[in-house]
C-alpha atoms as a PDB file:
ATOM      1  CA  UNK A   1      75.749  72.609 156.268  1.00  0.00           C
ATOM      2  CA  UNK A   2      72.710  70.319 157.043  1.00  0.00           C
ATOM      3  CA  UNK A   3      70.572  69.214 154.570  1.00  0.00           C
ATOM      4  CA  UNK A   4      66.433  69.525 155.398  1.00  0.00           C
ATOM      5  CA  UNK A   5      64.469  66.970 154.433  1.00  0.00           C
ATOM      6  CA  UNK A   6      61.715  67.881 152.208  1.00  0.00           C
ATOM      7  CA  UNK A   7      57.868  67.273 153.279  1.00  0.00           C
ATOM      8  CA  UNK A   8      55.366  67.136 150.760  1.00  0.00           C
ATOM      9  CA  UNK A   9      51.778  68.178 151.340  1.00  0.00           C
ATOM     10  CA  UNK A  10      49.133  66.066 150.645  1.00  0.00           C
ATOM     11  CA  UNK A  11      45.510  66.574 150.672  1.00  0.00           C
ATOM     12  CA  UNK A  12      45.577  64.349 154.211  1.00  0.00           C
ATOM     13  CA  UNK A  13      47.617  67.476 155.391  1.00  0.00           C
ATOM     14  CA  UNK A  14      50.912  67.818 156.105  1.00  0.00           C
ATOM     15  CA  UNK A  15      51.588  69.037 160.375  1.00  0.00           C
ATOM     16  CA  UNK A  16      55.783  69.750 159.162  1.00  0.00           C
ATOM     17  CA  UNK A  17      58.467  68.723 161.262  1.00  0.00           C
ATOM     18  CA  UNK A  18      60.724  71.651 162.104  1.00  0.00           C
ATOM     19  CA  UNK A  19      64.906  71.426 162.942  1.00  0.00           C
ATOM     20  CA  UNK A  20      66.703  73.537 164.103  1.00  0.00           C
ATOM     21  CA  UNK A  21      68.428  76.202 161.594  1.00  0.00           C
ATOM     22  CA  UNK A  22      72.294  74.839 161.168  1.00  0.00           C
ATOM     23  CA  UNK A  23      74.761  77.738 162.433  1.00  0.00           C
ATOM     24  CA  UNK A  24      76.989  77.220 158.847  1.00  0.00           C
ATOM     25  CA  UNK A  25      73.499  76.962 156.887  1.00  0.00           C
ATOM     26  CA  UNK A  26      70.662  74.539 155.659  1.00  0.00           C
ATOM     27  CA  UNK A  27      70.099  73.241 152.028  1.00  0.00           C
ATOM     28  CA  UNK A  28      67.319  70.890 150.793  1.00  0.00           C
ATOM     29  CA  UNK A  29      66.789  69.355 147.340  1.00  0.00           C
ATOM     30  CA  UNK A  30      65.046  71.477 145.494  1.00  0.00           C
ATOM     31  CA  UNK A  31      62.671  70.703 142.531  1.00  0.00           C
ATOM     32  CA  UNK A  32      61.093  73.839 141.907  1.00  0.00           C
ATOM     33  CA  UNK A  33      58.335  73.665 143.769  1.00  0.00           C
ATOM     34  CA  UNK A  34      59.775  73.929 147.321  1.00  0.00           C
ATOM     35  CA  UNK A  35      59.252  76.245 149.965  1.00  0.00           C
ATOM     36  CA  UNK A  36      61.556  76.985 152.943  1.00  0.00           C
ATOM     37  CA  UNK A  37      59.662  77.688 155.969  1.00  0.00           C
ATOM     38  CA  UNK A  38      61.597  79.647 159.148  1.00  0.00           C
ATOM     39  CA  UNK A  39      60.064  80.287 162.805  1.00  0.00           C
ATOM     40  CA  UNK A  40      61.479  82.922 164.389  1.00  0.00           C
ATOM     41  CA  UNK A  41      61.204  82.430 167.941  1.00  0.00           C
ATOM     42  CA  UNK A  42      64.156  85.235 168.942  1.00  0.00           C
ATOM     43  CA  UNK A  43      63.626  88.155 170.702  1.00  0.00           C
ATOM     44  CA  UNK A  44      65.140  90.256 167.483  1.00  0.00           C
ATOM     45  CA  UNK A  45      64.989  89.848 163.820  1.00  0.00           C
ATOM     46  CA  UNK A  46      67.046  87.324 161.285  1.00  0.00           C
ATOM     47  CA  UNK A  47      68.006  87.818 157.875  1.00  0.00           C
ATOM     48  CA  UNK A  48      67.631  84.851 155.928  1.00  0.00           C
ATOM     49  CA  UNK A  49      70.201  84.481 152.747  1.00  0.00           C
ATOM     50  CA  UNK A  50      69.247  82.599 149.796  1.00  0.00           C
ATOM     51  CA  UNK A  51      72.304  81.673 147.557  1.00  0.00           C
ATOM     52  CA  UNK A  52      71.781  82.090 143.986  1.00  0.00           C
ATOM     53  CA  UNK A  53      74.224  80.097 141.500  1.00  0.00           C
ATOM     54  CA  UNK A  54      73.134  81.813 138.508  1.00  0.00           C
ATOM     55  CA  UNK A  55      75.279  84.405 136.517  1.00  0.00           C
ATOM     56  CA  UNK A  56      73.858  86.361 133.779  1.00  0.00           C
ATOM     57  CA  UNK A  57      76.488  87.920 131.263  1.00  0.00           C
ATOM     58  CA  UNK A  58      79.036  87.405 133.253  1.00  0.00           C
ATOM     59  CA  UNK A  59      77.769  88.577 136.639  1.00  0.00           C
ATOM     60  CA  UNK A  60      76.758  86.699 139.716  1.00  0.00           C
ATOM     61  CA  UNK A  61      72.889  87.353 140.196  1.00  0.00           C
ATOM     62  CA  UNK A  62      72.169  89.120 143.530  1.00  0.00           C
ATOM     63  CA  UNK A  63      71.172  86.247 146.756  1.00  0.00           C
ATOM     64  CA  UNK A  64      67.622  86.818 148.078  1.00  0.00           C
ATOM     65  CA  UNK A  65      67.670  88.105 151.687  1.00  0.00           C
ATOM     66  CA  UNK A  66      63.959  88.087 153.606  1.00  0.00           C
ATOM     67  CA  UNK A  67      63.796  89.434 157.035  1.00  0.00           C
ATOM     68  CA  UNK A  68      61.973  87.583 159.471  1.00  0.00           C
ATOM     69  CA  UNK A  69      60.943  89.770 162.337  1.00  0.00           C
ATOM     70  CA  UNK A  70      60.809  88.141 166.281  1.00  0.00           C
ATOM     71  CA  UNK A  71      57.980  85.734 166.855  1.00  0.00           C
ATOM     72  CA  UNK A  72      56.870  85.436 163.299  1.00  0.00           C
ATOM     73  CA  UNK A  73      57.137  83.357 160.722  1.00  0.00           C
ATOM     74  CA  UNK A  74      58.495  83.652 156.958  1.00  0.00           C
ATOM     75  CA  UNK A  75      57.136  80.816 154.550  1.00  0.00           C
ATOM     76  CA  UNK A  76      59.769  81.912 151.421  1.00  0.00           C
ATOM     77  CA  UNK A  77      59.718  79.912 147.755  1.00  0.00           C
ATOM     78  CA  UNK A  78      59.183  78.163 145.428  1.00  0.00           C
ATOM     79  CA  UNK A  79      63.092  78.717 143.869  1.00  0.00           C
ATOM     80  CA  UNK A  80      63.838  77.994 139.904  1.00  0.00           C
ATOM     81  CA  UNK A  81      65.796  75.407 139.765  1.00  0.00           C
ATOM     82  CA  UNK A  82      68.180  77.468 137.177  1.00  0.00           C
ATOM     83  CA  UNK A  83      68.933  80.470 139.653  1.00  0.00           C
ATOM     84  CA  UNK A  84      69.563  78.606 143.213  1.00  0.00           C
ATOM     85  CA  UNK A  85      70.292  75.033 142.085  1.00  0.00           C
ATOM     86  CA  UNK A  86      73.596  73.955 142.748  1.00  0.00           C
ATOM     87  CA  UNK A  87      75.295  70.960 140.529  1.00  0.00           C
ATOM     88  CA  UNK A  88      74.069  68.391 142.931  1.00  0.00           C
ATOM     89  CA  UNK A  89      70.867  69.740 142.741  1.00  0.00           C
ATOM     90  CA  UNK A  90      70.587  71.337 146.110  1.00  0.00           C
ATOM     91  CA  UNK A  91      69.481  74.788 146.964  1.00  0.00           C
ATOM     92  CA  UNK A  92      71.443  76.585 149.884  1.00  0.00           C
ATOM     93  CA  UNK A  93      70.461  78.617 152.938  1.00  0.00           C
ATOM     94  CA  UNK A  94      72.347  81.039 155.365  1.00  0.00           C
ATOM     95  CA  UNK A  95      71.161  82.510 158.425  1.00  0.00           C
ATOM     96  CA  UNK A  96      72.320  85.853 160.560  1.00  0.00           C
ATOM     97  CA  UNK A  97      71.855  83.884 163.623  1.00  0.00           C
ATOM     98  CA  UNK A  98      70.262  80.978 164.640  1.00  0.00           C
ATOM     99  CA  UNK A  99      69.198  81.627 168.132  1.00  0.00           C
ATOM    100  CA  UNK A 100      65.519  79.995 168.522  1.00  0.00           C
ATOM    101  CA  UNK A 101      65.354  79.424 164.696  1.00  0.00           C
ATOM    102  CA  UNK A 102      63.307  76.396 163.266  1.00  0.00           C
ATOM    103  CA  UNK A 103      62.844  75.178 159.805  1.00  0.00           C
ATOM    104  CA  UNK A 104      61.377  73.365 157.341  1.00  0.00           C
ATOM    105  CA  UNK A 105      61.537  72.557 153.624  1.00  0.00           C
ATOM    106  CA  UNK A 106      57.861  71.927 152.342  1.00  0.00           C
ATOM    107  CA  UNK A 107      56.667  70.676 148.665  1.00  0.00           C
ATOM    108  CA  UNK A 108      53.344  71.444 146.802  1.00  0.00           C
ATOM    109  CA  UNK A 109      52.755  68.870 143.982  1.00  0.00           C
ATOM    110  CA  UNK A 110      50.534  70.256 141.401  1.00  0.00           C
ATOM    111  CA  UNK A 111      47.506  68.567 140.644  1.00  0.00           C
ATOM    112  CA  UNK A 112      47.277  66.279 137.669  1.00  0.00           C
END
């Protein structure tokens, strides 16, 4: 699993670096207000799995698939810390494929 290095956004801009998507799975530190950017530059669709680590009474809440259709673009997030953090603090990404798939882990610090 490779771990994406998170970009923040600034009000200079931000033009994000993109890698490409790990064939056993990306994960990036994740402090709530994180978003996981994927290019889809395949000639079909990929389903994008976002593990959750949360359980509520006893059961294992359901991971987040989005679909990202070929030559588009999904920008998916922010994540609560409590429902995909693992113990380390990382939150962790699967892909269907990875065939011409770029991405990018992207932070928005609020304004105080």
């Amino acid at each position: 699993m490779a771990t994406l290095t998170v970009q923040a956004i600034s009000r200079s801009g931000l033009n994000p670096s993109f890698q490409a998507a790990a064939g056993g799975g990306d994960q990036f530190a994740n402090a709530g207000n994180v978003f996981h950017v994927v290019k889809n530059g395949d000639a079909g669709p990929h389903v994008v799995t976002y593990v959750t680590q949360k359980t509520e009474d006893g059961l294992a809440v359901t991971d987040r698939t989005v679909t990202v259709p070929a030559g588009e673009e999904r920008w998916t997030g922010p994540f609560p810390k409590e429902t995909y953090n693992d113990a380390t603090g990382n939150s962790q990404v699967t892909y269907d494929g990875v065939t011409s798939v770029t991405v990018a882990a992207v932070s928005l610090t609020p304004v105080s």
